[in-house]
Structure formats: structure tokens, C-alpha cells
Protein backbone atom coordinates (compact mmCIF):
# COMPACT_ATOMS: atom_id res chain seq x y z
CA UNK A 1 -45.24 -113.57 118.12
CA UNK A 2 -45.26 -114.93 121.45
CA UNK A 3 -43.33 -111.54 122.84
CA UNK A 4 -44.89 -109.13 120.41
CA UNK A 5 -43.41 -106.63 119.92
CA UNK A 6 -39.79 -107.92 120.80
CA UNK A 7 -38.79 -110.72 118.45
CA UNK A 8 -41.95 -110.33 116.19
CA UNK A 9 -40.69 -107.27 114.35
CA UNK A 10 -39.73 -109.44 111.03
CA UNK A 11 -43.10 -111.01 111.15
CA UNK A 12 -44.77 -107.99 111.72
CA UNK A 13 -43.32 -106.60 108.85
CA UNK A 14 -44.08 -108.90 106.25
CA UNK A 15 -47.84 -109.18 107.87
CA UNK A 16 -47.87 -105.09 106.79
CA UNK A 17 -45.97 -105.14 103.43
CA UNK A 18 -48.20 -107.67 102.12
CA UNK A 19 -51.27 -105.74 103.60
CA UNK A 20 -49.80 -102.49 101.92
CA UNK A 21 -49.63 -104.59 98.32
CA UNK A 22 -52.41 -105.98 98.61
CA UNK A 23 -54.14 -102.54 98.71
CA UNK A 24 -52.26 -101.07 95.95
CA UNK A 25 -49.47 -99.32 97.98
CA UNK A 26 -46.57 -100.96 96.53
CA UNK A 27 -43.70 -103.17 97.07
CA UNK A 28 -41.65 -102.44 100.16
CA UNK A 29 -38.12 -103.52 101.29
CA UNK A 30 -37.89 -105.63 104.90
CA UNK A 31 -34.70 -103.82 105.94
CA UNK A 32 -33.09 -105.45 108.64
CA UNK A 33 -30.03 -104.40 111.06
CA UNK A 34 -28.48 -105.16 114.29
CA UNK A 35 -27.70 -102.24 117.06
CA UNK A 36 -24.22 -101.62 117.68
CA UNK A 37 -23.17 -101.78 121.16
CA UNK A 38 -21.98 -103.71 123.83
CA UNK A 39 -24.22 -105.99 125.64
CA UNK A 40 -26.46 -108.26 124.94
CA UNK A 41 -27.20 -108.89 120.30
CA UNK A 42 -30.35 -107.11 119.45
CA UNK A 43 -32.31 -107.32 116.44
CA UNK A 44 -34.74 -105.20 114.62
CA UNK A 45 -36.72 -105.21 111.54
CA UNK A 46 -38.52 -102.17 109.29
CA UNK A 47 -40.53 -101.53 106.23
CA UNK A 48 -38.50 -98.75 103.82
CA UNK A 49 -39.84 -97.55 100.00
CA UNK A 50 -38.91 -94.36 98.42
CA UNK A 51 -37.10 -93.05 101.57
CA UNK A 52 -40.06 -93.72 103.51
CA UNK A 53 -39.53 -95.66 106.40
CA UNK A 54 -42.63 -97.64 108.10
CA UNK A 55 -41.92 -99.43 111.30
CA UNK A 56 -44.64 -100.51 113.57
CA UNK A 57 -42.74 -102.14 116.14
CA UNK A 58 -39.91 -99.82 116.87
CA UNK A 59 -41.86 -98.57 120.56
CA UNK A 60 -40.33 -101.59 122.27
CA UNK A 61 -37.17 -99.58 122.48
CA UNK A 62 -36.55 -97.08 125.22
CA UNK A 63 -35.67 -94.86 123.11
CA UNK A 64 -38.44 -94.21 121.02
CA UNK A 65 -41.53 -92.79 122.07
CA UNK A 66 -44.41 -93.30 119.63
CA UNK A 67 -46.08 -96.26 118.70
CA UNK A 68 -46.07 -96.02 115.13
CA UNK A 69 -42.98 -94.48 113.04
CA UNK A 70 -43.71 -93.54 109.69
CA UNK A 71 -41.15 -91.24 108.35
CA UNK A 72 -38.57 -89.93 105.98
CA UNK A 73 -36.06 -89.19 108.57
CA UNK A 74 -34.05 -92.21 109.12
CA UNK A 75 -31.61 -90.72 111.44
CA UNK A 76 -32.62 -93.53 113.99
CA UNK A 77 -32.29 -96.07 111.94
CA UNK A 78 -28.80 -94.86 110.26
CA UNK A 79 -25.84 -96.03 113.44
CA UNK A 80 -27.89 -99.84 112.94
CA UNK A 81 -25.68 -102.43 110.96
CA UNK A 82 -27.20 -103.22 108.52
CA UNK A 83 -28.08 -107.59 107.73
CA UNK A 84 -29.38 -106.99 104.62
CA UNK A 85 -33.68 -106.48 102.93
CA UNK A 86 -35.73 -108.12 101.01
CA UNK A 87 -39.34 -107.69 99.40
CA UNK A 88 -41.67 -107.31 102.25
CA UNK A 89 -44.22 -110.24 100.76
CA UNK A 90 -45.67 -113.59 101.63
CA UNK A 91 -45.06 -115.18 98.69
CA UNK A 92 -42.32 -117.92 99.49
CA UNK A 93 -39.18 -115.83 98.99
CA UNK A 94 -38.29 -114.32 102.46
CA UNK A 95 -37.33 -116.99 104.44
CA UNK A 96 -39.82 -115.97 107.32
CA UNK A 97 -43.50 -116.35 105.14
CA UNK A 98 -44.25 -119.75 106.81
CA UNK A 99 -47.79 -121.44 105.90
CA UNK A 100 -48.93 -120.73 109.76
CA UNK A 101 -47.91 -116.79 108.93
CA UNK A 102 -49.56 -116.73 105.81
CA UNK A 103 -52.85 -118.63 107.78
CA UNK A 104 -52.77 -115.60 110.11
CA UNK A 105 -52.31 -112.69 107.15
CA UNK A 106 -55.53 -114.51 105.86
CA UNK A 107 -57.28 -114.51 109.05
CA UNK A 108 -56.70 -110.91 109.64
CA UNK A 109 -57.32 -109.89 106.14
CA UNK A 110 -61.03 -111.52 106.37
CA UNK A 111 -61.33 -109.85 109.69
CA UNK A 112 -60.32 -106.24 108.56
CA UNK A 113 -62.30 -106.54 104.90
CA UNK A 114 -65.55 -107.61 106.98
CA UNK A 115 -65.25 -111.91 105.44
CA UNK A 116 -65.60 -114.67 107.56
CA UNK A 117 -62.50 -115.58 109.61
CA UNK A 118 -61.86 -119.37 109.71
């Protein structure tokens, strides 16, 4: 997350899908795709359930201009090629939910709920 947000969008994502279940919102889908185009690969990561698409990183591109998209348009999202989802949880399944990741979902869980940090 050294770059947030650029390169921290699959992190990011699992950080808020576990936040959302955790709170009773529901399982979401970590879709992933790469942008089409010449130049150099690039990446990007989003939060999708019900046609609802959540993506709190998507303002390091030029071409968007809000922080925060949260949406049931997905036109932006629909020329992206697709590398597959998965459940947007830390519980061991996503490949990305590393103990250190799970330390700082923890940390900022205490922080928002008013606990102790450690």
C-alpha cells in the first residue's frame, strides 16, 4: 500500500468487503480486469453485488473524477478485460488476505468501532 491508491486497489478492496460483511451488508465479488490498450499493463480492482459496483480507488485514473464510485452504471468498467472475482473476504481464500492485511483490517476496525488499536 506503499503507492496507495495505484497498486493497492486489490487490497483496498478486500479491506472494504470484509468491512461491508462485517456490518451486515453482504458478500461482495472482488472483480478484477486489465485496461485494454497499448502501452504500458495496467491493473485495477472493484467491489460489485447486485449490479452495484463499489470502487474506492478508481480516482487514480485520469479519467475519473470523483473519489468514491458507487454505482449501478458500469459503463466504465465494461471495455476492461476481465481476470476473473472472487469473494471480497479475509478469510484465507483470495490469495491477497495475508496475516499483515488481516493485522491492519483489525487495527482499523478497533480504530473505527472506538477499541483499542494494538
Amino acid at each position: 500500500m506503499n503507492n496507495f491508491p495505484a497498486g493497492a486497489c486489490g487490497q483496498a478492496c478486500l479491506l472494504l468487503g470484509e468491512h461491508l460483511w462485517s456490518r451486515g451488508q453482504g458478500l461482495w465479488r472482488l472483480a478484477s480486469g486489465m485496461r485494454p490498450g497499448e502501452g504500458p499493463i495496467v491493473t485495477h480492482s472493484w467491489l460489485v453485488r447486485d449490479g452495484l459496483v463499489v470502487d474506492i480507488t478508481a480516482d487514480q485514473f485520469d479519467d475519473v473524477d470523483t473519489p468514491v464510485v458507487v454505482t449501478l452504471d458500469d459503463a466504465w468498467y465494461q471495455p476492461w478485460d476481465r481476470l476473473g472475482s472472487r469473494w471480497a473476504r479475509l478469510d484465507g481464500t483470495s490469495g491477497q488476505d495475508t496475516p499483515s492485511l488481516r493485522q491492519a483490517y483489525d487495527h482499523i476496525d478497533a480504530v473505527l468501532t472506538g477499541g483499542r488499536a494494538g
